[in-house]
PDB file of N, CA and C in Angstrom:
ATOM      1  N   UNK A   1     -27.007  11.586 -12.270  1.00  0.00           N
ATOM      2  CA  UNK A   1     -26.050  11.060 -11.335  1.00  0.00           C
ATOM      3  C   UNK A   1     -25.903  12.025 -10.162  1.00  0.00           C
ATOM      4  N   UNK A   2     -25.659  11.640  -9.147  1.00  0.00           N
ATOM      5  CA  UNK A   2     -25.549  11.984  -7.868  1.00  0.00           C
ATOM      6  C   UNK A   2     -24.235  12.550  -7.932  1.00  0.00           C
ATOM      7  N   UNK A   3     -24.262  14.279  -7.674  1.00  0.00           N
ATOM      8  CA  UNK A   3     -22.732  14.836  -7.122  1.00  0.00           C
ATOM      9  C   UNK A   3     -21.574  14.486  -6.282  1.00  0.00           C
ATOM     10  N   UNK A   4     -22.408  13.633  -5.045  1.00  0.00           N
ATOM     11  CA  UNK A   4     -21.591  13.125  -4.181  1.00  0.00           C
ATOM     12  C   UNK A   4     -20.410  12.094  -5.235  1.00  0.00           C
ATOM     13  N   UNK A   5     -21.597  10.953  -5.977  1.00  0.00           N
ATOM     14  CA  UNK A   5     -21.007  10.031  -6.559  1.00  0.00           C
ATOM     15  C   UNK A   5     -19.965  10.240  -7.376  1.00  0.00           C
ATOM     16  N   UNK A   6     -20.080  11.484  -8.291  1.00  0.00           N
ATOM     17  CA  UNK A   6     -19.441  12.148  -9.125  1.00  0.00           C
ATOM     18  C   UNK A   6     -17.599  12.790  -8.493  1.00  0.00           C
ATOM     19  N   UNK A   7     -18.100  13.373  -7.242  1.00  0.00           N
ATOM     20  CA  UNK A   7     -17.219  13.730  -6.347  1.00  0.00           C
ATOM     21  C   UNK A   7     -16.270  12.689  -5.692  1.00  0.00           C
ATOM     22  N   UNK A   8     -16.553  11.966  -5.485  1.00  0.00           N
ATOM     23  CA  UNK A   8     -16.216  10.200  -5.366  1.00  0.00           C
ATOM     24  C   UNK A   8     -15.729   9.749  -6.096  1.00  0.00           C
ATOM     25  N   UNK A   9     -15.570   9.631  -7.068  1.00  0.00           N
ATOM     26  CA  UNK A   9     -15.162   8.980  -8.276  1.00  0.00           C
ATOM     27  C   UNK A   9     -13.927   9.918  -8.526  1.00  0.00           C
ATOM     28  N   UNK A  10     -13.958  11.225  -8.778  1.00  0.00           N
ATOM     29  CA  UNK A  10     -13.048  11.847  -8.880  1.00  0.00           C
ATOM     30  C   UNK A  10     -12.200  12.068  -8.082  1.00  0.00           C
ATOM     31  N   UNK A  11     -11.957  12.022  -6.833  1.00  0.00           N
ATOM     32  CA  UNK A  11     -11.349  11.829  -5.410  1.00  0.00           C
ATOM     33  C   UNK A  11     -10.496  10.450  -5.689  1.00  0.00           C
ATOM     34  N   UNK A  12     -11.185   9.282  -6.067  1.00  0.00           N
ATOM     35  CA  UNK A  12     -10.626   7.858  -6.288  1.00  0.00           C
ATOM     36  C   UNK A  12      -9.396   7.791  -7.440  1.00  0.00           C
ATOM     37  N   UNK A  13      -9.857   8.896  -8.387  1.00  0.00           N
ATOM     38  CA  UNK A  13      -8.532   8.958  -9.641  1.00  0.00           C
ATOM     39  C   UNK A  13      -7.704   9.817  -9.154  1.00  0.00           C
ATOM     40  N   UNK A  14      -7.926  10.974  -8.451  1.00  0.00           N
ATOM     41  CA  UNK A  14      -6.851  11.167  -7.400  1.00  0.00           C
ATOM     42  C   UNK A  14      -5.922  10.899  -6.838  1.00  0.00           C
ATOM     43  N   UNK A  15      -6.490  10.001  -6.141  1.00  0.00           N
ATOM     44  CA  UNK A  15      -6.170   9.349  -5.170  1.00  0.00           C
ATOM     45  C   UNK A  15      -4.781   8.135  -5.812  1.00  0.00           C
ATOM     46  N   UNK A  16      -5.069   7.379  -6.309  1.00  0.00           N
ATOM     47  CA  UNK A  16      -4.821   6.244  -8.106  1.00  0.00           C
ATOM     48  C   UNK A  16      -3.788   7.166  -8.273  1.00  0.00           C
ATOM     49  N   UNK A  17      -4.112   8.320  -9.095  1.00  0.00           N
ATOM     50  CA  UNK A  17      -3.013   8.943  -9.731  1.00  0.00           C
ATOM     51  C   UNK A  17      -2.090   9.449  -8.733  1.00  0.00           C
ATOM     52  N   UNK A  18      -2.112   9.560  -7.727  1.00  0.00           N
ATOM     53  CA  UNK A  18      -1.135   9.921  -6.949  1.00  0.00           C
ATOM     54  C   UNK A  18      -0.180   9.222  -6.258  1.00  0.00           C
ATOM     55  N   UNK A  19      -0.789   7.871  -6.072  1.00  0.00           N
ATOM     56  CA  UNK A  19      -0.338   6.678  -5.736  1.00  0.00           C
ATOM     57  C   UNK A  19       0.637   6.047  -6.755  1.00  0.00           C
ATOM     58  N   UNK A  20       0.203   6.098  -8.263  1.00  0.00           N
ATOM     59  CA  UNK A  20       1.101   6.007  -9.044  1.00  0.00           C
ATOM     60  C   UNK A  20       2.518   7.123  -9.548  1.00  0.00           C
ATOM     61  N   UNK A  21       2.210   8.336  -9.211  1.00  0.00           N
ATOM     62  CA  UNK A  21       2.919   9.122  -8.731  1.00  0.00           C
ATOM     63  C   UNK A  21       4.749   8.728  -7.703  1.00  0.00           C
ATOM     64  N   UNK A  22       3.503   8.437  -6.771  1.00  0.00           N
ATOM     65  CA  UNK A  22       4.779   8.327  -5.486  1.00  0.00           C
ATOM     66  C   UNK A  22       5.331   6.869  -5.436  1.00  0.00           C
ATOM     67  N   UNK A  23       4.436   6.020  -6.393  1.00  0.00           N
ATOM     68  CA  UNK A  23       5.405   4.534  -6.158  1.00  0.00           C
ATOM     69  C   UNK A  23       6.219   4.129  -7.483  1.00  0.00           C
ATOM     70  N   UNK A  24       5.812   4.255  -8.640  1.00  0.00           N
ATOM     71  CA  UNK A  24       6.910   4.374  -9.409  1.00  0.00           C
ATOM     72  C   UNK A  24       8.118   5.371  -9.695  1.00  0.00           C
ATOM     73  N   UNK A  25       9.422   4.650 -10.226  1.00  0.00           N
ATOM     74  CA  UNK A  25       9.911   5.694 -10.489  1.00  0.00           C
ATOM     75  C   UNK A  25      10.330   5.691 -12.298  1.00  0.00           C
ATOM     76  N   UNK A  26       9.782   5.348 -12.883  1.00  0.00           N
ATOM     77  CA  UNK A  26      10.175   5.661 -14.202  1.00  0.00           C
ATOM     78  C   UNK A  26       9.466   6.747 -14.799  1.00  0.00           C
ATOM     79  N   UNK A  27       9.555   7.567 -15.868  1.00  0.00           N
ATOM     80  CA  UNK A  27       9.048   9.091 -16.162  1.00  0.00           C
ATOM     81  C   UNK A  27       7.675   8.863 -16.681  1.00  0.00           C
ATOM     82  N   UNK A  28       7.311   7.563 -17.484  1.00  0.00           N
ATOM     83  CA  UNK A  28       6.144   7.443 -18.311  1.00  0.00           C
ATOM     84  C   UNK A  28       5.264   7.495 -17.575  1.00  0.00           C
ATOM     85  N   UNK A  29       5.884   6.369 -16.207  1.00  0.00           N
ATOM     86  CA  UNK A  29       4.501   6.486 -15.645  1.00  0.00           C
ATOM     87  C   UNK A  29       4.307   7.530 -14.585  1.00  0.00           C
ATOM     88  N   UNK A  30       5.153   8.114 -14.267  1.00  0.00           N
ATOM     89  CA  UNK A  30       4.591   9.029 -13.529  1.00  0.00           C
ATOM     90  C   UNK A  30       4.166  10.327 -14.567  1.00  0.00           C
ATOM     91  N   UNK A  31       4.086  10.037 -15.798  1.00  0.00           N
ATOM     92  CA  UNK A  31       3.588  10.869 -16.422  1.00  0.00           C
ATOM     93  C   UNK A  31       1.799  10.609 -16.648  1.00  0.00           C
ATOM     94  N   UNK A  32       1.733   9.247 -16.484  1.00  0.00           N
ATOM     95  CA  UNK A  32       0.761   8.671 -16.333  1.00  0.00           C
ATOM     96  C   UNK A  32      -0.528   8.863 -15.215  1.00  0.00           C
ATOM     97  N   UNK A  33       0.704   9.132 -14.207  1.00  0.00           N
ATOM     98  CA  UNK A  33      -0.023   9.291 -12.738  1.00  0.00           C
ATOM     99  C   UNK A  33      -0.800  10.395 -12.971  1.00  0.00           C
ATOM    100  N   UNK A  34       0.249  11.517 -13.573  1.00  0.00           N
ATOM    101  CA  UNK A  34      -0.195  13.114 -13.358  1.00  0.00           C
ATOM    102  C   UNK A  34      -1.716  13.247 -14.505  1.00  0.00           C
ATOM    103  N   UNK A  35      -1.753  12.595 -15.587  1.00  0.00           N
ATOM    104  CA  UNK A  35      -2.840  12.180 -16.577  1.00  0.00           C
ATOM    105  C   UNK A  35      -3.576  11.935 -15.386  1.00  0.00           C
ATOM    106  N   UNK A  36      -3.698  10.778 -14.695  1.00  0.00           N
ATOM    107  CA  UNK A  36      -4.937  10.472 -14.266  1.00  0.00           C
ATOM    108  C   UNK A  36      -5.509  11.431 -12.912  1.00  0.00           C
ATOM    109  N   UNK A  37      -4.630  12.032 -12.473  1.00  0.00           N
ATOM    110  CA  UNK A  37      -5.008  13.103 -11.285  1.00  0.00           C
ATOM    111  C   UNK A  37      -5.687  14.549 -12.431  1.00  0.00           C
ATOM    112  N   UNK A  38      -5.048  14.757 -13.139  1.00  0.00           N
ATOM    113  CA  UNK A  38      -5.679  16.169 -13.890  1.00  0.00           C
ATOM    114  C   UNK A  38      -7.425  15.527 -14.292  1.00  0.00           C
ATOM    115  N   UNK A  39      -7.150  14.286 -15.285  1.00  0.00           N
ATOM    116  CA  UNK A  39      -8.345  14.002 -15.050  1.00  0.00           C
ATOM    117  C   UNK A  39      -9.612  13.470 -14.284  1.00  0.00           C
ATOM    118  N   UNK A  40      -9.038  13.068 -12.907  1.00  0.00           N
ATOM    119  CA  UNK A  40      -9.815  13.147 -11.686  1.00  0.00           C
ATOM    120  C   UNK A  40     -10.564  14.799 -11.184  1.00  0.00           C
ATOM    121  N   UNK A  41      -9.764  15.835 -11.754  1.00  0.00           N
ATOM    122  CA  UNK A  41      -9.843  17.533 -11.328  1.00  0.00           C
ATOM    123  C   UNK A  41     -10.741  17.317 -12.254  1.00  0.00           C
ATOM    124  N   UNK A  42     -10.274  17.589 -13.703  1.00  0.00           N
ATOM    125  CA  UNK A  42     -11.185  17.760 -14.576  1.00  0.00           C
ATOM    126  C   UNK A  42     -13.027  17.169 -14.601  1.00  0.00           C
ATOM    127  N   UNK A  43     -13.227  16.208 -13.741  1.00  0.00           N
ATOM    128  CA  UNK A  43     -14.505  15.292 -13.481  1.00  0.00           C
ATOM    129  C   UNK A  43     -14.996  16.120 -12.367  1.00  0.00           C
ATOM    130  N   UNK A  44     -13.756  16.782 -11.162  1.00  0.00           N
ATOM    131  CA  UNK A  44     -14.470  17.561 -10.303  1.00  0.00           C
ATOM    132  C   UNK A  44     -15.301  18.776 -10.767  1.00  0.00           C
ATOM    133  N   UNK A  45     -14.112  19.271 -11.478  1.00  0.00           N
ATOM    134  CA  UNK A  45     -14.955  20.213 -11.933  1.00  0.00           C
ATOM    135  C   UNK A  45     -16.235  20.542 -13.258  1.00  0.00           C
ATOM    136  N   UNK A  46     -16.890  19.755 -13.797  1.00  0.00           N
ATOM    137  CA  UNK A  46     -17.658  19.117 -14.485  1.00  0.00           C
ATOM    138  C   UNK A  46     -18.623  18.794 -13.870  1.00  0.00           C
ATOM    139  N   UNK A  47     -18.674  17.862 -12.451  1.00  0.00           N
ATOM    140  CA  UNK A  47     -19.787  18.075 -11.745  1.00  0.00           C
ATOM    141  C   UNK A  47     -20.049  18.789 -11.280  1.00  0.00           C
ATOM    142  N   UNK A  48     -19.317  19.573 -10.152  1.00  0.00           N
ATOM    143  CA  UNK A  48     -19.644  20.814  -9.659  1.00  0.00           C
ATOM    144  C   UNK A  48     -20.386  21.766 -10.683  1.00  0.00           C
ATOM    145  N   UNK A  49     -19.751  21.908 -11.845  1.00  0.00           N
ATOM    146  CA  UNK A  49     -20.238  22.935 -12.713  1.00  0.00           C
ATOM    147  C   UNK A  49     -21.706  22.324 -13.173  1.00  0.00           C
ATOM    148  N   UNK A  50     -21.734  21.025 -13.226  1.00  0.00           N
ATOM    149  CA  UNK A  50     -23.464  20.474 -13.224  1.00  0.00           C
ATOM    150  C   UNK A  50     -24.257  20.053 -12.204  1.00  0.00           C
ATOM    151  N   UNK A  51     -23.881  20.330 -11.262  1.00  0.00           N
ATOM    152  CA  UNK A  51     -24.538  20.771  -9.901  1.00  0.00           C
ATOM    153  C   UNK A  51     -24.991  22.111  -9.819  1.00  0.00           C
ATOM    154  N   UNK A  52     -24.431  23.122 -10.205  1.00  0.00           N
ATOM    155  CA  UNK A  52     -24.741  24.362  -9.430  1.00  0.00           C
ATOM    156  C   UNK A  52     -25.042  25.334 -11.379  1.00  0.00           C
ATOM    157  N   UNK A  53     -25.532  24.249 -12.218  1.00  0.00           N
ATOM    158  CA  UNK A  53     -26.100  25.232 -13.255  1.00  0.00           C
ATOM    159  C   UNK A  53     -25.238  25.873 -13.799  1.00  0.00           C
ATOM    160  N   UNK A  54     -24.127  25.558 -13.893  1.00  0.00           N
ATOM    161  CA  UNK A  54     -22.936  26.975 -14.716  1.00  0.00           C
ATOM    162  C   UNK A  54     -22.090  26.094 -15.330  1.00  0.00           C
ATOM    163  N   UNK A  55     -21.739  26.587 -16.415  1.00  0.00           N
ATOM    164  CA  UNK A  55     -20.933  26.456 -17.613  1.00  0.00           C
ATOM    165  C   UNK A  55     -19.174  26.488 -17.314  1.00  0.00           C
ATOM    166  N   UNK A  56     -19.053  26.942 -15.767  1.00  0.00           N
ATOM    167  CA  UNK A  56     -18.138  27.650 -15.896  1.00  0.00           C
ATOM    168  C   UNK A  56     -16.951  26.364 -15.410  1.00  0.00           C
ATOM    169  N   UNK A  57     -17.459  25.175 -15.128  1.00  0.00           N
ATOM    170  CA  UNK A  57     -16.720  23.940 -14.726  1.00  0.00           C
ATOM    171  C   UNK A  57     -16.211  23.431 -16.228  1.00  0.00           C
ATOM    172  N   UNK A  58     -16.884  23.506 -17.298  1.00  0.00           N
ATOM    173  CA  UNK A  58     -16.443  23.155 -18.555  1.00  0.00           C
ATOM    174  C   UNK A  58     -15.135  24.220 -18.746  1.00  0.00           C
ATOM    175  N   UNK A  59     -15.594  24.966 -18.938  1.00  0.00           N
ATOM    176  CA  UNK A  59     -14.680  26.434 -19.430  1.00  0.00           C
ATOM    177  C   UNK A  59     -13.095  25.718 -18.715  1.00  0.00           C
ATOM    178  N   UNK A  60     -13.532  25.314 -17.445  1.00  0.00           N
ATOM    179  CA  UNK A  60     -12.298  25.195 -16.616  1.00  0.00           C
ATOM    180  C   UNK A  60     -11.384  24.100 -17.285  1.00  0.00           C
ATOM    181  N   UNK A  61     -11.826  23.113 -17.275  1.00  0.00           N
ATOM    182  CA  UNK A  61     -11.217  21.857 -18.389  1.00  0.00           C
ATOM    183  C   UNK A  61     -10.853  22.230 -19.528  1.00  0.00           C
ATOM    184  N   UNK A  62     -11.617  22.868 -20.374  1.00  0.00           N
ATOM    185  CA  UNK A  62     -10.826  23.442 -21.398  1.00  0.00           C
ATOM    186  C   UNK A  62      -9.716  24.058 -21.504  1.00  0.00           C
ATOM    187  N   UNK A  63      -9.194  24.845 -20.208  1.00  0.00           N
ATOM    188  CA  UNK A  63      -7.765  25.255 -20.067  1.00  0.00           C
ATOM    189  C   UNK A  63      -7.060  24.245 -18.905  1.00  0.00           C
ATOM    190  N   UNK A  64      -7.488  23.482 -18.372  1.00  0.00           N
ATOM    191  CA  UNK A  64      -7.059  22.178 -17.758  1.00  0.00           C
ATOM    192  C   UNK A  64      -6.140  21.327 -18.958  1.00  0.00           C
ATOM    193  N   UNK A  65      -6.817  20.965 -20.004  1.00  0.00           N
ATOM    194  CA  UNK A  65      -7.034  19.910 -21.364  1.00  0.00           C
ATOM    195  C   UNK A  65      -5.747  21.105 -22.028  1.00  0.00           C
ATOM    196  N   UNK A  66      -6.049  22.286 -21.719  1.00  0.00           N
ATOM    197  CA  UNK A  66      -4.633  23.058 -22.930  1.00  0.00           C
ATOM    198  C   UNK A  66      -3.299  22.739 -21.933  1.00  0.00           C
ATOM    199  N   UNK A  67      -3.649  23.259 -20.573  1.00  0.00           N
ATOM    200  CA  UNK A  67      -2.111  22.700 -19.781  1.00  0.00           C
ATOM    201  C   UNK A  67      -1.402  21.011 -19.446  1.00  0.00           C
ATOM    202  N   UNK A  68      -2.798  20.532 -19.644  1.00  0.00           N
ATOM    203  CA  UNK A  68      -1.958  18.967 -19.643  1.00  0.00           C
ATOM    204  C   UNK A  68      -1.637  18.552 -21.432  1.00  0.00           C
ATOM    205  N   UNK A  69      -1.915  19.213 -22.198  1.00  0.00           N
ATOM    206  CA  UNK A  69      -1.004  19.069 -23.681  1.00  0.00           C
ATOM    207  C   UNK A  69       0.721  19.571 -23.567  1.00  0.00           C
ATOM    208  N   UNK A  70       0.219  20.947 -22.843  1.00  0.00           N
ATOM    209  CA  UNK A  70       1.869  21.063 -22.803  1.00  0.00           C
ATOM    210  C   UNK A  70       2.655  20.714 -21.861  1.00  0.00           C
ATOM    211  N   UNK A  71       2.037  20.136 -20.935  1.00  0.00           N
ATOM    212  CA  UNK A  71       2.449  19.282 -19.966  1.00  0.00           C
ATOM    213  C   UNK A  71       3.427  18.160 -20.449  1.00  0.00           C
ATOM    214  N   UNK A  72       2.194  17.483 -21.201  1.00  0.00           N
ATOM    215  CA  UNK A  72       2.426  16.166 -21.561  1.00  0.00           C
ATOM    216  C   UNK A  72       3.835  16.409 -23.295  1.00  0.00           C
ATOM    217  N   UNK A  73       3.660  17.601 -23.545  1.00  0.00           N
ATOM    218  CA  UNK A  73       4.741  17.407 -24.139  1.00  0.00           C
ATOM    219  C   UNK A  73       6.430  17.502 -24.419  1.00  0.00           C
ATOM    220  N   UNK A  74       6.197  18.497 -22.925  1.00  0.00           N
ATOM    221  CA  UNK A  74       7.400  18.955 -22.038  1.00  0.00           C
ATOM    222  C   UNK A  74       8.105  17.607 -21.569  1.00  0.00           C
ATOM    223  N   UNK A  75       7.133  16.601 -20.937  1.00  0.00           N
ATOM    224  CA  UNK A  75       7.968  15.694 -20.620  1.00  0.00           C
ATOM    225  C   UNK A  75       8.489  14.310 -21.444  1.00  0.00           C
ATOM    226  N   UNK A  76       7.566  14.268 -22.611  1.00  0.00           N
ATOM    227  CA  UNK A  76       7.944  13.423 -23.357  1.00  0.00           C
ATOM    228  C   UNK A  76       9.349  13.713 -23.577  1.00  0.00           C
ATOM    229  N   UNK A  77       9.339  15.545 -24.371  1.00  0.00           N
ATOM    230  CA  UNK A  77      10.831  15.777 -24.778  1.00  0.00           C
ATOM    231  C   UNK A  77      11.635  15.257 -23.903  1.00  0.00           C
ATOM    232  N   UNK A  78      11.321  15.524 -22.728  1.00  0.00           N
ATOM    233  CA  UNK A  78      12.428  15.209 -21.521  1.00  0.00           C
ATOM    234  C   UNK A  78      12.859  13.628 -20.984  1.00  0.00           C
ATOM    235  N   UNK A  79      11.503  12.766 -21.298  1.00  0.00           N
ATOM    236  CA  UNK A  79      11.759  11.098 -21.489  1.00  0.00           C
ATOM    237  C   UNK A  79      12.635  10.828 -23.223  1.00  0.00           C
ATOM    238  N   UNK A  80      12.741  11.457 -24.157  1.00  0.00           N
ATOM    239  CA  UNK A  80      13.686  11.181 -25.391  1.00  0.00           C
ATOM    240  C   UNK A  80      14.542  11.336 -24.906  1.00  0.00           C
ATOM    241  N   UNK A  81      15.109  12.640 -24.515  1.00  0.00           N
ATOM    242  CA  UNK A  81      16.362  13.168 -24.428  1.00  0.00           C
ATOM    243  C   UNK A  81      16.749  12.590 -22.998  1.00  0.00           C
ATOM    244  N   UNK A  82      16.257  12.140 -22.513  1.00  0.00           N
ATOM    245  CA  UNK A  82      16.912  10.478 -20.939  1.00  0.00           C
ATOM    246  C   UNK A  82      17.123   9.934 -21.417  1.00  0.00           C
ATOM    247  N   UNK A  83      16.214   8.794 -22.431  1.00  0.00           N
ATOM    248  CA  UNK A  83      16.553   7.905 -22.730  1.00  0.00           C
ATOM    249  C   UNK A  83      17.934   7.738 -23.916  1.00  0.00           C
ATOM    250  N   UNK A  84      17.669   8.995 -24.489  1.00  0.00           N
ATOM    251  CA  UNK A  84      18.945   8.808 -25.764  1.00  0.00           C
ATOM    252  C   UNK A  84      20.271   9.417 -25.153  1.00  0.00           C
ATOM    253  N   UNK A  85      20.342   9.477 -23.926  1.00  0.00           N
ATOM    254  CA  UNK A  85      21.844  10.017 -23.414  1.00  0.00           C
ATOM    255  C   UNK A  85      21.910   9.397 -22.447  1.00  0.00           C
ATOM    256  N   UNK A  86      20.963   8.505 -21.998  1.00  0.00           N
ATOM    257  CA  UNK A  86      21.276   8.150 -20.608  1.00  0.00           C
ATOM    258  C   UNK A  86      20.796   6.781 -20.728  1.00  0.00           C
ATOM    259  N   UNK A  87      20.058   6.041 -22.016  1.00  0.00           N
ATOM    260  CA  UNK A  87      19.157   5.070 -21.979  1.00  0.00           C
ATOM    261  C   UNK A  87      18.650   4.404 -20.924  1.00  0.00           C
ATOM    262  N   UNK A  88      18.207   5.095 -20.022  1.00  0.00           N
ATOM    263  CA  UNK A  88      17.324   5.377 -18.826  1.00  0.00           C
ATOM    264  C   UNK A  88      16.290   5.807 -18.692  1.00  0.00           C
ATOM    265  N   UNK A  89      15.076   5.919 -18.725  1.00  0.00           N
ATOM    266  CA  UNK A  89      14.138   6.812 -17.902  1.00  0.00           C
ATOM    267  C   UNK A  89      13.910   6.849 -16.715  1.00  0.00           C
ATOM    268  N   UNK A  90      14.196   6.283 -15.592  1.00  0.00           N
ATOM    269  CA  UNK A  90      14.334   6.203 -14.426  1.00  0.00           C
ATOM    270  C   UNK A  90      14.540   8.182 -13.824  1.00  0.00           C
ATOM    271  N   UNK A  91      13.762   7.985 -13.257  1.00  0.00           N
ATOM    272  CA  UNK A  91      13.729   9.494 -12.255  1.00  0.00           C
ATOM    273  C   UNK A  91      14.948   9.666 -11.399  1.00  0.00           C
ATOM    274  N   UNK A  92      15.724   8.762 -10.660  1.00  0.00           N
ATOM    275  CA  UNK A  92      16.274   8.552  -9.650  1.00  0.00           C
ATOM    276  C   UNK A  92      17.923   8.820 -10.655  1.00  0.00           C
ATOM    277  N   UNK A  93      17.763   8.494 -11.790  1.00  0.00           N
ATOM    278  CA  UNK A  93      18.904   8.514 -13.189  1.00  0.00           C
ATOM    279  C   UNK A  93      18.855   9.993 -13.745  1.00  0.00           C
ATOM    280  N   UNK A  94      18.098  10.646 -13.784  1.00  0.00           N
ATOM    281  CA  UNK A  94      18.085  12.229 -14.509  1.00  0.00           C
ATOM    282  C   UNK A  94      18.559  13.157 -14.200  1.00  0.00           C
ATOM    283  N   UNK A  95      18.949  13.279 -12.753  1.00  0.00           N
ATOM    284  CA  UNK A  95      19.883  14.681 -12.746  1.00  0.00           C
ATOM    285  C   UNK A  95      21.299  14.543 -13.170  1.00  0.00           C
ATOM    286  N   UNK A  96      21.655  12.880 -13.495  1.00  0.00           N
ATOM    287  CA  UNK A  96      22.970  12.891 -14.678  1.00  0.00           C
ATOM    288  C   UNK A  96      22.528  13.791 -16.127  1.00  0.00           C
ATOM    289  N   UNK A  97      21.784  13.694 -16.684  1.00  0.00           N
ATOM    290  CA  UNK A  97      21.177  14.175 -17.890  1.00  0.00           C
ATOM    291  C   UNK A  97      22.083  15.413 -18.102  1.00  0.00           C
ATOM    292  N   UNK A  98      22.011  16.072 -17.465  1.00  0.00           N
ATOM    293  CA  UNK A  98      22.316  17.739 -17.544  1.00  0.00           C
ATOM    294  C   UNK A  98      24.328  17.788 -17.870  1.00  0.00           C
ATOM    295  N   UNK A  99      24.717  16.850 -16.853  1.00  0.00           N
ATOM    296  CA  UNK A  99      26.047  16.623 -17.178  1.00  0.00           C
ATOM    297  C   UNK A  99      26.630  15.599 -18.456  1.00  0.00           C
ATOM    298  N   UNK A 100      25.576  15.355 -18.717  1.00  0.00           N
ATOM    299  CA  UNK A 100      25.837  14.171 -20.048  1.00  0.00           C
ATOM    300  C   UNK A 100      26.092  14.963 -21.459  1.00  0.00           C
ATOM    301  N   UNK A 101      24.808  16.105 -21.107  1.00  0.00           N
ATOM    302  CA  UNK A 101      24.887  17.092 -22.200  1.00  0.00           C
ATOM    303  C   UNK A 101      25.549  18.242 -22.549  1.00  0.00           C
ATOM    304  N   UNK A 102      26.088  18.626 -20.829  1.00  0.00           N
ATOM    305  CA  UNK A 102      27.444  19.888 -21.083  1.00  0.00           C
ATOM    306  C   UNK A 102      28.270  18.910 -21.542  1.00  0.00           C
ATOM    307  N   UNK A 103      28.793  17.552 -21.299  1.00  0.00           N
ATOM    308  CA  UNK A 103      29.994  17.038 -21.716  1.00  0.00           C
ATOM    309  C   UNK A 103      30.554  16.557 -23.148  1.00  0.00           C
ATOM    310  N   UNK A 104      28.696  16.648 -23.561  1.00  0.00           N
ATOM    311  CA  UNK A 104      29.338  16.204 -25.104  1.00  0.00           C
ATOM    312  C   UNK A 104      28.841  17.868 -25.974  1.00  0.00           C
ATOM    313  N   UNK A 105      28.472  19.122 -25.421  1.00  0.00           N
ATOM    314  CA  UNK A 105      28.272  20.397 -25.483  1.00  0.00           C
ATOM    315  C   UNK A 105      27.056  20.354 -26.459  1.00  0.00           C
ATOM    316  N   UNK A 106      26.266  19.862 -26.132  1.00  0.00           N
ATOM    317  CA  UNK A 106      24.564  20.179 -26.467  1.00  0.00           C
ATOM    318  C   UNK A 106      23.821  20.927 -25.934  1.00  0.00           C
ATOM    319  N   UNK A 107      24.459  21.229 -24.343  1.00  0.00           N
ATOM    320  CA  UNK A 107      23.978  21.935 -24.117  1.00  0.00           C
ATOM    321  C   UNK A 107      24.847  23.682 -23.253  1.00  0.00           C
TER     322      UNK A 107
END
């Protein structure tokens, strides 16, 4: 496969994921968005790294793939604990969160 194409493709989930990003506002999916932009990076760097002979585009995903785990599990906690105090996930709804939880002292 052609780098350009490769480069292209990954630019397009980018692009997608960012779009889903800035037009929804509920947490899943913009958790969704950020999934599909890491893995648009992750494809960049994969070709590049099989373009130019080096290993070192894999290596990179592999700690890409460890930060979107804890990524992805930071915000789940943070979509439970919306939805069970606020039964909301809505983005535009979450900076109540914080006062929901000094008030009943959870936090």
């Amino acid at each position: 496969m052609n780098v350009f194409v490769i480069l292209s493709l990954s630019m397009l989930m980018f692009v997608i994921g960012l779009l889903i990003v800035l037009i929804r506002r509920q947490l899943l999916f913009i958790l969704m968005g950020i999934e599909v932009m890491l893995n648009g990076v992750a494809l960049a760097a994969i070709g590049a790294g099989q373009y130019w002979h080096d290993p070192a585009g894999q290596i990179v995903v592999l700690f890409l793939m460890i930060a979107a785990g804890c990524e992805l599990s930071v915000i789940l906690i943070l979509s439970m604990l919306a939805y069970r105090h606020l039964k909301t996930t809505r983005v535009d709804n979450l900076n109540l969160l914080g006062d929901t939880l000094i008030k009943k002292g959870e936090l």
